[in-house]
PDB file of N, CA and C in Angstrom:
ATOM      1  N   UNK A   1      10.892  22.835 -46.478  1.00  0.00           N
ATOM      2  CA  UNK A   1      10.759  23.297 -45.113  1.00  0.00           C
ATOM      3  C   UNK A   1       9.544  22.658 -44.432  1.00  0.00           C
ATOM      4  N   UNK A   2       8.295  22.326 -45.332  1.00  0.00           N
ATOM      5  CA  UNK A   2       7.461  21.452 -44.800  1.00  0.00           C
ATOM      6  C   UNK A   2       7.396  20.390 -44.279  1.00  0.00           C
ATOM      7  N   UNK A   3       8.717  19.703 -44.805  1.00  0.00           N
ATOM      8  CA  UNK A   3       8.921  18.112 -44.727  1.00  0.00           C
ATOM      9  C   UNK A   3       9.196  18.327 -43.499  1.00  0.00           C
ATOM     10  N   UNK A   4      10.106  19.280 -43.040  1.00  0.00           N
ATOM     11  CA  UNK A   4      10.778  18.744 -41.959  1.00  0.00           C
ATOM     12  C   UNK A   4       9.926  19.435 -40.878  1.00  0.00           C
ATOM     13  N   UNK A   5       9.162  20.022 -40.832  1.00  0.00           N
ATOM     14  CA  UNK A   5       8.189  20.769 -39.617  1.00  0.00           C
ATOM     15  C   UNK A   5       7.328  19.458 -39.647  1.00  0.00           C
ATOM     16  N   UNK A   6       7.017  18.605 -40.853  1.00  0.00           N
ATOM     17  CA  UNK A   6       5.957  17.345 -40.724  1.00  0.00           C
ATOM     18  C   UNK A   6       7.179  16.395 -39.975  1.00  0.00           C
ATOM     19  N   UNK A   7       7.796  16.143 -40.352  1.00  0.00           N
ATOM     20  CA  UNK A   7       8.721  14.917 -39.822  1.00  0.00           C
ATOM     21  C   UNK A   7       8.675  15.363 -37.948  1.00  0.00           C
ATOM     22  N   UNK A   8       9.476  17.100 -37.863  1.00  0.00           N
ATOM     23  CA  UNK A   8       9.325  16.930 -35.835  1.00  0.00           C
ATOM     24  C   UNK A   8       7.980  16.773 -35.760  1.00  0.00           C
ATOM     25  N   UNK A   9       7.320  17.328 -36.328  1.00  0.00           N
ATOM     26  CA  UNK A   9       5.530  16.784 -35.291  1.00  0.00           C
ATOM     27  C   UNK A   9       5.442  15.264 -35.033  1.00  0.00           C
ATOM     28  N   UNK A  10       5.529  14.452 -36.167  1.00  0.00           N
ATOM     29  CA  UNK A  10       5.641  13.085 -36.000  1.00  0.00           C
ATOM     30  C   UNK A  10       6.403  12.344 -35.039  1.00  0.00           C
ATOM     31  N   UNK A  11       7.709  12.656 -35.053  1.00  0.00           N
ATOM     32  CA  UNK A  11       8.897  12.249 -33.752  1.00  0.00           C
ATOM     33  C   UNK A  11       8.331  12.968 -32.961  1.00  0.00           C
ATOM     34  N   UNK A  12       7.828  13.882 -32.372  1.00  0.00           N
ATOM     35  CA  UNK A  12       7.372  14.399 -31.127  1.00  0.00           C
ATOM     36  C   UNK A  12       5.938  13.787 -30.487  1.00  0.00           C
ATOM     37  N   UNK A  13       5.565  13.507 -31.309  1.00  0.00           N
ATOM     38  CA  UNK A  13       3.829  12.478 -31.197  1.00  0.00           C
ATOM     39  C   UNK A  13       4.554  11.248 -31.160  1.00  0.00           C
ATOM     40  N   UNK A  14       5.371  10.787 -31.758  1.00  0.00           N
ATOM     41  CA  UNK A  14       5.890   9.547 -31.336  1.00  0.00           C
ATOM     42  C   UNK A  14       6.520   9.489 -29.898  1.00  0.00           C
ATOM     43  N   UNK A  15       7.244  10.500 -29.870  1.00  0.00           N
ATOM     44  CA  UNK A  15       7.814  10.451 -28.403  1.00  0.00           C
ATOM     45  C   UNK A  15       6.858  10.296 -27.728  1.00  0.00           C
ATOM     46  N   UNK A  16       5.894  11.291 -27.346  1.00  0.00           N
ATOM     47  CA  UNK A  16       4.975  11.663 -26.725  1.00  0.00           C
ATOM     48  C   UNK A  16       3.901  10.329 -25.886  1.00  0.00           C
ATOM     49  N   UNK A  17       3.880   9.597 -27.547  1.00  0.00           N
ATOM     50  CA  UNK A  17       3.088   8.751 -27.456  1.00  0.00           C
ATOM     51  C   UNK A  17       4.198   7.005 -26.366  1.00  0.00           C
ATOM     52  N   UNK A  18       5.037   7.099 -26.857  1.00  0.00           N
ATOM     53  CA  UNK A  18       5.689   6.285 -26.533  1.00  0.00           C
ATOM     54  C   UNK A  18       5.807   6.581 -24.912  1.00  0.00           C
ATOM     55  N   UNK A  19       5.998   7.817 -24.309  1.00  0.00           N
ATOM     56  CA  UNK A  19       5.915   7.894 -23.076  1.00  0.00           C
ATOM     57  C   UNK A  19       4.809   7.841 -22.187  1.00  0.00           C
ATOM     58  N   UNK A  20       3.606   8.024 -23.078  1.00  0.00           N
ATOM     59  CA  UNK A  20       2.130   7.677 -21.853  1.00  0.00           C
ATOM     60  C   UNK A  20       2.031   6.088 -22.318  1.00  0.00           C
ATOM     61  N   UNK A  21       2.341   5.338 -22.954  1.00  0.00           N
ATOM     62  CA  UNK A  21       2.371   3.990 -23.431  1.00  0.00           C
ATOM     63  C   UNK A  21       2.958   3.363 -21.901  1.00  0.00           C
ATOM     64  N   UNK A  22       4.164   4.142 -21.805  1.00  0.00           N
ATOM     65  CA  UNK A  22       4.863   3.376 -20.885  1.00  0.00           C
ATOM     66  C   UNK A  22       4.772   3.956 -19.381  1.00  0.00           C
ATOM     67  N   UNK A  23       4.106   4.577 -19.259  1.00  0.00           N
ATOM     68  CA  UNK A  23       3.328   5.080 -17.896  1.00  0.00           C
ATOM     69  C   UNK A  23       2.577   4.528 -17.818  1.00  0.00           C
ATOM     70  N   UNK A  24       1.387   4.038 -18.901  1.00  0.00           N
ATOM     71  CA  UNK A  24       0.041   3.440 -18.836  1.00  0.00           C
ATOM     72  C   UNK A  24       0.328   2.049 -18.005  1.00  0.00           C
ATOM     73  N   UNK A  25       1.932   1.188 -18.608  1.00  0.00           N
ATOM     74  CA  UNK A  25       2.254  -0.167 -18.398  1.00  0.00           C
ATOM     75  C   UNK A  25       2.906   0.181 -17.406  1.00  0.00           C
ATOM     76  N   UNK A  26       3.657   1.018 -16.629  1.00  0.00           N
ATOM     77  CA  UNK A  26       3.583   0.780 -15.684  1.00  0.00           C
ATOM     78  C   UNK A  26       3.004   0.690 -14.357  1.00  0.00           C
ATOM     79  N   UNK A  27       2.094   1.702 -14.405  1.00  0.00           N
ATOM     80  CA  UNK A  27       0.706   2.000 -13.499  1.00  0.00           C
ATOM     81  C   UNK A  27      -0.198   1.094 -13.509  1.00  0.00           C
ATOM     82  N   UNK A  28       0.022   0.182 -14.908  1.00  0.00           N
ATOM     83  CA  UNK A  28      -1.152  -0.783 -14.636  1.00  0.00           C
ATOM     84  C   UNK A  28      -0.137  -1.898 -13.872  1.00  0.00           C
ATOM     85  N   UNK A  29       1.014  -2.187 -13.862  1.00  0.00           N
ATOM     86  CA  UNK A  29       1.958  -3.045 -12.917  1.00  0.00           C
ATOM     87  C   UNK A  29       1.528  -2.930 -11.798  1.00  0.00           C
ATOM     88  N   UNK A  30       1.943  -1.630 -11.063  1.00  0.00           N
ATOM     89  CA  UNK A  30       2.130  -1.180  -9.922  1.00  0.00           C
ATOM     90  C   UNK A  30       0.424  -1.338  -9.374  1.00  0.00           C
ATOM     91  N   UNK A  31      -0.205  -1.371  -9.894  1.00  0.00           N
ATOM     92  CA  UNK A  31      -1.893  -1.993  -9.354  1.00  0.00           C
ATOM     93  C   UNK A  31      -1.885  -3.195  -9.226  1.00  0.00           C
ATOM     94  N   UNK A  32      -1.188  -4.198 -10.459  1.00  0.00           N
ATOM     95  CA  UNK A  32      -1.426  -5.213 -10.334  1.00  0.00           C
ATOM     96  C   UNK A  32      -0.607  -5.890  -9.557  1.00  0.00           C
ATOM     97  N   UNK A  33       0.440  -5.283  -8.517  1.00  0.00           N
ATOM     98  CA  UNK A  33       1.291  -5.597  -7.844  1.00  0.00           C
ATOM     99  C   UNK A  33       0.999  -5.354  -6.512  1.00  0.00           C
ATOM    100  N   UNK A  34       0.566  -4.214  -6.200  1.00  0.00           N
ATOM    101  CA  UNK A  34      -0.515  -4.338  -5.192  1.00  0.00           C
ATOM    102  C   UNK A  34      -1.194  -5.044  -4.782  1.00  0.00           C
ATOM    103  N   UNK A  35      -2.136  -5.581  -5.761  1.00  0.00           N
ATOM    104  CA  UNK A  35      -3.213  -6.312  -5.893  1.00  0.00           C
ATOM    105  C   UNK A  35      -2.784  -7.437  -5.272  1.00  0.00           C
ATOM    106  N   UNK A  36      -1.818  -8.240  -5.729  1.00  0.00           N
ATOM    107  CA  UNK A  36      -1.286  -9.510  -5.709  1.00  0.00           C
ATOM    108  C   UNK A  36      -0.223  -9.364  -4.042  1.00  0.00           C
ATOM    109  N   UNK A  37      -0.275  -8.340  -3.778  1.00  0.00           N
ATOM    110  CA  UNK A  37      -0.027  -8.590  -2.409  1.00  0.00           C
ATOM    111  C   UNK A  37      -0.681  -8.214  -1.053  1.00  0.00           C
ATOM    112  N   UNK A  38      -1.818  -7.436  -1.889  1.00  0.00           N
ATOM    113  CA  UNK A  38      -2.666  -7.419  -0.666  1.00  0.00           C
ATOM    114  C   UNK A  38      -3.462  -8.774  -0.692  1.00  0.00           C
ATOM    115  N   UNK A  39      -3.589  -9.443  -1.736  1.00  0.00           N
ATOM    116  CA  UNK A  39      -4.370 -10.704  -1.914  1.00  0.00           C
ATOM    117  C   UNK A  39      -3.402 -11.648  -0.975  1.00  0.00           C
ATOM    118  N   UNK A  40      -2.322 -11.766  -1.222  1.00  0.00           N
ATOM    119  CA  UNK A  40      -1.021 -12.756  -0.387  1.00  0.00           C
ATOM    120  C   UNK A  40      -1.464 -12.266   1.238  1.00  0.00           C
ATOM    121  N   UNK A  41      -1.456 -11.117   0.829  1.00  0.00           N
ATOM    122  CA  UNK A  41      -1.162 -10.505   2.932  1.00  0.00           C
ATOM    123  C   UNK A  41      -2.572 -11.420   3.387  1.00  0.00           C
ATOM    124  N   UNK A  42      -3.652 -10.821   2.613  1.00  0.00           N
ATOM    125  CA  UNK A  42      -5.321 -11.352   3.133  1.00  0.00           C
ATOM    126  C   UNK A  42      -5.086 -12.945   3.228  1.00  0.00           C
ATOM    127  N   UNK A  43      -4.595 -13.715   2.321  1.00  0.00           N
ATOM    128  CA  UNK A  43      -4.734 -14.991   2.567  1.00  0.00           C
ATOM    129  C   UNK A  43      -3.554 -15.938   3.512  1.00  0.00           C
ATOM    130  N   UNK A  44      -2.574 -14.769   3.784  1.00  0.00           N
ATOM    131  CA  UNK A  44      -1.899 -15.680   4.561  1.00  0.00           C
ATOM    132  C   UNK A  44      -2.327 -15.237   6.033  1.00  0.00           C
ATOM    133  N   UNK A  45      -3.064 -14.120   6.472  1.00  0.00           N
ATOM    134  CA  UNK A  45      -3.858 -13.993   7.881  1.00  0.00           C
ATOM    135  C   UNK A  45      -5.163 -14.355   8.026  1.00  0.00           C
ATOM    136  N   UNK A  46      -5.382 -14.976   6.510  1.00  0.00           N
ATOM    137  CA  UNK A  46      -7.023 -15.443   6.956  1.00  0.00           C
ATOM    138  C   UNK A  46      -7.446 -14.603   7.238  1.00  0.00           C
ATOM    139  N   UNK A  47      -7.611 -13.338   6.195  1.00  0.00           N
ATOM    140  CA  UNK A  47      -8.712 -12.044   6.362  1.00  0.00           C
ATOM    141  C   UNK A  47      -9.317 -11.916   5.268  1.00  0.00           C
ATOM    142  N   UNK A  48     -10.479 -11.449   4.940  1.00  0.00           N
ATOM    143  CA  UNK A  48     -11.205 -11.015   3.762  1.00  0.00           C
ATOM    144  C   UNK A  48     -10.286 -10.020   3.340  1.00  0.00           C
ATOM    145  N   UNK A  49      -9.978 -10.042   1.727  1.00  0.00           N
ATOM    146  CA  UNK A  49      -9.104  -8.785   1.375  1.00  0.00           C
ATOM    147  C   UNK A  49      -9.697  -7.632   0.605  1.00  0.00           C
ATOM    148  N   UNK A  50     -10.333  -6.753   1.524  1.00  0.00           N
ATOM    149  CA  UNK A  50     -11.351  -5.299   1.706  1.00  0.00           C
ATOM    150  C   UNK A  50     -10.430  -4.453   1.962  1.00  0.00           C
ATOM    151  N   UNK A  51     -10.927  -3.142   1.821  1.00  0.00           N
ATOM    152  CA  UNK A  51     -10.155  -1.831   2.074  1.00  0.00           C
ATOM    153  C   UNK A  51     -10.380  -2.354   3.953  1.00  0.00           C
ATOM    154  N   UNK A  52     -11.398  -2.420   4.050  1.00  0.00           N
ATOM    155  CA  UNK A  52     -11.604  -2.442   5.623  1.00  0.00           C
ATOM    156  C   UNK A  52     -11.094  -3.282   6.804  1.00  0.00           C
ATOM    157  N   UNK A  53     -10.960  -4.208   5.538  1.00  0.00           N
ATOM    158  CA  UNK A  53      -9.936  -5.138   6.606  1.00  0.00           C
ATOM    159  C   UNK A  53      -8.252  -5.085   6.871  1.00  0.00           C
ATOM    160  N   UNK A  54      -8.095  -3.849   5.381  1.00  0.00           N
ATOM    161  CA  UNK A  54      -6.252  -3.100   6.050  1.00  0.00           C
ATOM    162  C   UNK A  54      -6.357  -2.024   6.691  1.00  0.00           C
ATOM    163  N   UNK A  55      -7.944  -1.637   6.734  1.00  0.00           N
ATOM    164  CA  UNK A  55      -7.618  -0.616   7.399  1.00  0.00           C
ATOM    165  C   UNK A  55      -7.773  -0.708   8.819  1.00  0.00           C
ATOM    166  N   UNK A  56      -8.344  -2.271   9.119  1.00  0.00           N
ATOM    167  CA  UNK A  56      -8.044  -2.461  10.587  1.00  0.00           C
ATOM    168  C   UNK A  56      -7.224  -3.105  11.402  1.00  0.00           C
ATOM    169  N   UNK A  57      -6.304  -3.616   9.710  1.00  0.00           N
ATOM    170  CA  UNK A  57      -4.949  -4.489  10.566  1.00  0.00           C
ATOM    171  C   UNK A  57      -3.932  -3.506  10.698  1.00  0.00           C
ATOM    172  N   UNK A  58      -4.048  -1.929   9.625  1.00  0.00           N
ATOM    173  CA  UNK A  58      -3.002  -1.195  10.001  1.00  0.00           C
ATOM    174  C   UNK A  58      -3.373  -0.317  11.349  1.00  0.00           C
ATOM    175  N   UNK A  59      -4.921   0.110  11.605  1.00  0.00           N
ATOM    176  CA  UNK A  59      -5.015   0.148  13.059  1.00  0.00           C
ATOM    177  C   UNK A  59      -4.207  -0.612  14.358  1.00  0.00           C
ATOM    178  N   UNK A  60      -4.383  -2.025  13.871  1.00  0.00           N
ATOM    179  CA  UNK A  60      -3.712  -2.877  15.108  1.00  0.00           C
ATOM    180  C   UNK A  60      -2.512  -2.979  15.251  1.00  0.00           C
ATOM    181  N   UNK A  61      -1.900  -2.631  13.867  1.00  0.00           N
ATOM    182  CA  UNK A  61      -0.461  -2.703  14.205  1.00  0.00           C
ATOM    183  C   UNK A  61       0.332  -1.496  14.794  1.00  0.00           C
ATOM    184  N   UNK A  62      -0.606   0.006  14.105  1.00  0.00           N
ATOM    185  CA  UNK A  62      -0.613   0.993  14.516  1.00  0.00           C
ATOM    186  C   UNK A  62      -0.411   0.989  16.482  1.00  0.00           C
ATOM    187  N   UNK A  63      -1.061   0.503  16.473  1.00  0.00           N
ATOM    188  CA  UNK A  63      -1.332   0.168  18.276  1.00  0.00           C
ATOM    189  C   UNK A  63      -0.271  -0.536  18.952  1.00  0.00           C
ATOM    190  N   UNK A  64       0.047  -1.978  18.366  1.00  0.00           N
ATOM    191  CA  UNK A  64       1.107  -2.510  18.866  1.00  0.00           C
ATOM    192  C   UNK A  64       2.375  -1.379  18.326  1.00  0.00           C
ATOM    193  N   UNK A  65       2.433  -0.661  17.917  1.00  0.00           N
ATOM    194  CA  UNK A  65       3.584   0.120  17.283  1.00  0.00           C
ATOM    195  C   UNK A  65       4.138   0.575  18.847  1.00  0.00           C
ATOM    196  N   UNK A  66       2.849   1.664  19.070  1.00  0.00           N
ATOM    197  CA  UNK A  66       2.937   2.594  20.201  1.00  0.00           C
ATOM    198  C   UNK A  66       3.107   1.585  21.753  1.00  0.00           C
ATOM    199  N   UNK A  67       2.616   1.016  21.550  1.00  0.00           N
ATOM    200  CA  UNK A  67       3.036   0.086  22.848  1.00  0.00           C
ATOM    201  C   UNK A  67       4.586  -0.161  22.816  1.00  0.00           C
ATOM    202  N   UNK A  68       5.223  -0.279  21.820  1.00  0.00           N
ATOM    203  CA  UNK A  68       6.401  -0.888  21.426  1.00  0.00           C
ATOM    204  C   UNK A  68       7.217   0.373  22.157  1.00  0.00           C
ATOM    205  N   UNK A  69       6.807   1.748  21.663  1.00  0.00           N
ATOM    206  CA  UNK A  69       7.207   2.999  21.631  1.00  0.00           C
ATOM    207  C   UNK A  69       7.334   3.328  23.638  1.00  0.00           C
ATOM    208  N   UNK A  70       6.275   2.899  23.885  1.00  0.00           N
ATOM    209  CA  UNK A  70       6.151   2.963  25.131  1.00  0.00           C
ATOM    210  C   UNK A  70       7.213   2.013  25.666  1.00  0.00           C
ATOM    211  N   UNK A  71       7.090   0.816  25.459  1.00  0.00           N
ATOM    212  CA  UNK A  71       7.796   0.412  26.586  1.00  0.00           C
ATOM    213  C   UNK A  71       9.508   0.501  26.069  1.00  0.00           C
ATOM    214  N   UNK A  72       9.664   1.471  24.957  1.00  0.00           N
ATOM    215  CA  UNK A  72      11.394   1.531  24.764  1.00  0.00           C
ATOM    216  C   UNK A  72      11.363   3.198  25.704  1.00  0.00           C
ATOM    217  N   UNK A  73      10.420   3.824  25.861  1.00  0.00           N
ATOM    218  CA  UNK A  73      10.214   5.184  26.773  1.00  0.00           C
ATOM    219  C   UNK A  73      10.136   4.633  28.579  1.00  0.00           C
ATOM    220  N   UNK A  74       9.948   3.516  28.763  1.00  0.00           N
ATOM    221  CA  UNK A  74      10.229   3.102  30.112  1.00  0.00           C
ATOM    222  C   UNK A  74       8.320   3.035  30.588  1.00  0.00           C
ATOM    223  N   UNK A  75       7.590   3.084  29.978  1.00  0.00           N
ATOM    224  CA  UNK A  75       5.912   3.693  30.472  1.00  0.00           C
ATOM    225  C   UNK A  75       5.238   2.693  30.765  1.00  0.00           C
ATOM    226  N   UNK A  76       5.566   1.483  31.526  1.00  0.00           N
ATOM    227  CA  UNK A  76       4.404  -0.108  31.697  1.00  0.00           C
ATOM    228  C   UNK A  76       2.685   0.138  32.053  1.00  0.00           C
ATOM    229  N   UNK A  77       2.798   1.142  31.977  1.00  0.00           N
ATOM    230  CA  UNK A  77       1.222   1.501  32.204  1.00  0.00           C
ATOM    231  C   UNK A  77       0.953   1.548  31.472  1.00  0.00           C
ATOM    232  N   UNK A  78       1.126   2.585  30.194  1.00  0.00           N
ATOM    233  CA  UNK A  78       1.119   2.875  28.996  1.00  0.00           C
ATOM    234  C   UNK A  78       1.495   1.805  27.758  1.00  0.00           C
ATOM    235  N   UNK A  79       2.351   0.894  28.025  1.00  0.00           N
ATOM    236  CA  UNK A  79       2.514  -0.270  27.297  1.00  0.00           C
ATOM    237  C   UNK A  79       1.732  -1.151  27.485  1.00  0.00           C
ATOM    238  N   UNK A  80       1.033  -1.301  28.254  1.00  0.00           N
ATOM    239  CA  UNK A  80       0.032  -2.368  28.992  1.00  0.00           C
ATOM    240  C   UNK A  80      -1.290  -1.870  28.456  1.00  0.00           C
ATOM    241  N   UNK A  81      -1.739  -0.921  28.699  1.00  0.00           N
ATOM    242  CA  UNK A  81      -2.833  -0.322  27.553  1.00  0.00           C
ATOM    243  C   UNK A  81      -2.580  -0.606  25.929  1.00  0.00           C
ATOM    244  N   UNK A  82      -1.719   0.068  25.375  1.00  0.00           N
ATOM    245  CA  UNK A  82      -1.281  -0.060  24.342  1.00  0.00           C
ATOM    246  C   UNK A  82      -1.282  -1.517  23.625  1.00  0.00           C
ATOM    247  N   UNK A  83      -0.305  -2.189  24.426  1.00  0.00           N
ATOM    248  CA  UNK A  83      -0.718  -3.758  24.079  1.00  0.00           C
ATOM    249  C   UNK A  83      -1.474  -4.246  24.120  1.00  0.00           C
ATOM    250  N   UNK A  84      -2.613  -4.430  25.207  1.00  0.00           N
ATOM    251  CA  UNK A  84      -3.696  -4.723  24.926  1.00  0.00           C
ATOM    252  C   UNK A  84      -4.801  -4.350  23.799  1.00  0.00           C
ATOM    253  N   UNK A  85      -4.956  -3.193  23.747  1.00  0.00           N
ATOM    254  CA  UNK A  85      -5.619  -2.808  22.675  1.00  0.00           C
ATOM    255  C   UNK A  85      -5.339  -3.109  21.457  1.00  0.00           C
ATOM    256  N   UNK A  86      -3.915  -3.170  20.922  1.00  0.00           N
ATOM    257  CA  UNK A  86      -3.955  -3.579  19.767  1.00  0.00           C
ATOM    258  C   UNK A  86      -3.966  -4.776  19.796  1.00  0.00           C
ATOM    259  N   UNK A  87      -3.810  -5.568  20.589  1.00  0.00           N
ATOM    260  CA  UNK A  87      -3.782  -7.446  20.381  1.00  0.00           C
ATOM    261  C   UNK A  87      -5.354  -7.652  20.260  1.00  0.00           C
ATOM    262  N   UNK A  88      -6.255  -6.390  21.267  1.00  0.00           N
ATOM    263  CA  UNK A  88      -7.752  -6.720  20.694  1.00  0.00           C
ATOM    264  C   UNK A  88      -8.374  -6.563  19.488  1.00  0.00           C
ATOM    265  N   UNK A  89      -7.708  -5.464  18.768  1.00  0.00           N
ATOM    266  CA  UNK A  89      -8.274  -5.191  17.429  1.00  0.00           C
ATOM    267  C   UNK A  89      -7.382  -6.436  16.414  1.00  0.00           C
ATOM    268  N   UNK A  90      -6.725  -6.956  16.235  1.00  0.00           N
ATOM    269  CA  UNK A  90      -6.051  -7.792  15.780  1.00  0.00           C
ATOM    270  C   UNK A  90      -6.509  -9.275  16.151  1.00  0.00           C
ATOM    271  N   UNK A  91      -7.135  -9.436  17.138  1.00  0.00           N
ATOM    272  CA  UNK A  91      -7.719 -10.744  17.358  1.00  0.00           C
ATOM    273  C   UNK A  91      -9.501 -10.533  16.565  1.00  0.00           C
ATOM    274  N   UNK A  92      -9.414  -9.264  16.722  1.00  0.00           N
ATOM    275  CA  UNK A  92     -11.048  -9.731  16.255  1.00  0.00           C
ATOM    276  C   UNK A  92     -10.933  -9.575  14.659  1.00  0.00           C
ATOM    277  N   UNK A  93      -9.741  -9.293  14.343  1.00  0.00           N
ATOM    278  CA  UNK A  93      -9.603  -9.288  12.761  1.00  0.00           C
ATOM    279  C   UNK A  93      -9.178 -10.738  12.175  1.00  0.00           C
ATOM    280  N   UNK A  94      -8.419 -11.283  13.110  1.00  0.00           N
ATOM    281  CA  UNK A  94      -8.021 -12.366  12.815  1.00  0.00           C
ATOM    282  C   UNK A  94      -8.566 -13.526  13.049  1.00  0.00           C
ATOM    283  N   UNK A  95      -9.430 -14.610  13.186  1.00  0.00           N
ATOM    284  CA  UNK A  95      -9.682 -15.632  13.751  1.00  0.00           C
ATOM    285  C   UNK A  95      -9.285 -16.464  14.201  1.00  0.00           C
TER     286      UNK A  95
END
């Protein structure tokens, strides 16, 4: 009766183990996949690739979003602001 209470602990630590193994490999993917495309995004806009510099291209796009939003709502005042502003934060990110 021992054998076999030793044998499930073992298959269950094996399981166990086999499943943070393969969480570990994939989490370390999914970073390193990230990685490799925020590096692509930074070098194909010619930006330093910083937290700060997505966090000001998703500002700008954020901006052109709402302009977009505006002018499918009919608002040229409001799109005209909108656009502008984000083409400014996006030019000074971009060179």
């Amino acid at each position: 009766m021992q054998d076999f209470f030793s044998w499930l602990g073992e298959t269950l630590g094996a399981m166990i183990r086999f499943v943070v193994d393969l969480l570990i490999v994939f989490f370390h993917n999914l970073g390193a996949s990230a990685q490799g495309f925020f590096d692509g995004l930074a070098s194909a806009l010619d930006i330093p690739p910083t937290v700060i510099s997505l966090a000001v291209l998703l500002l700008g796009l954020g901006l052109l979003y709402l302009a977009l939003r505006a002018l499918l709502r009919r608002r040229l005042v409001a799109t005209l602001i909108w656009g502008l502003l984000g083409v400014t934060v996006l030019s000074w990110l971009i060179n």
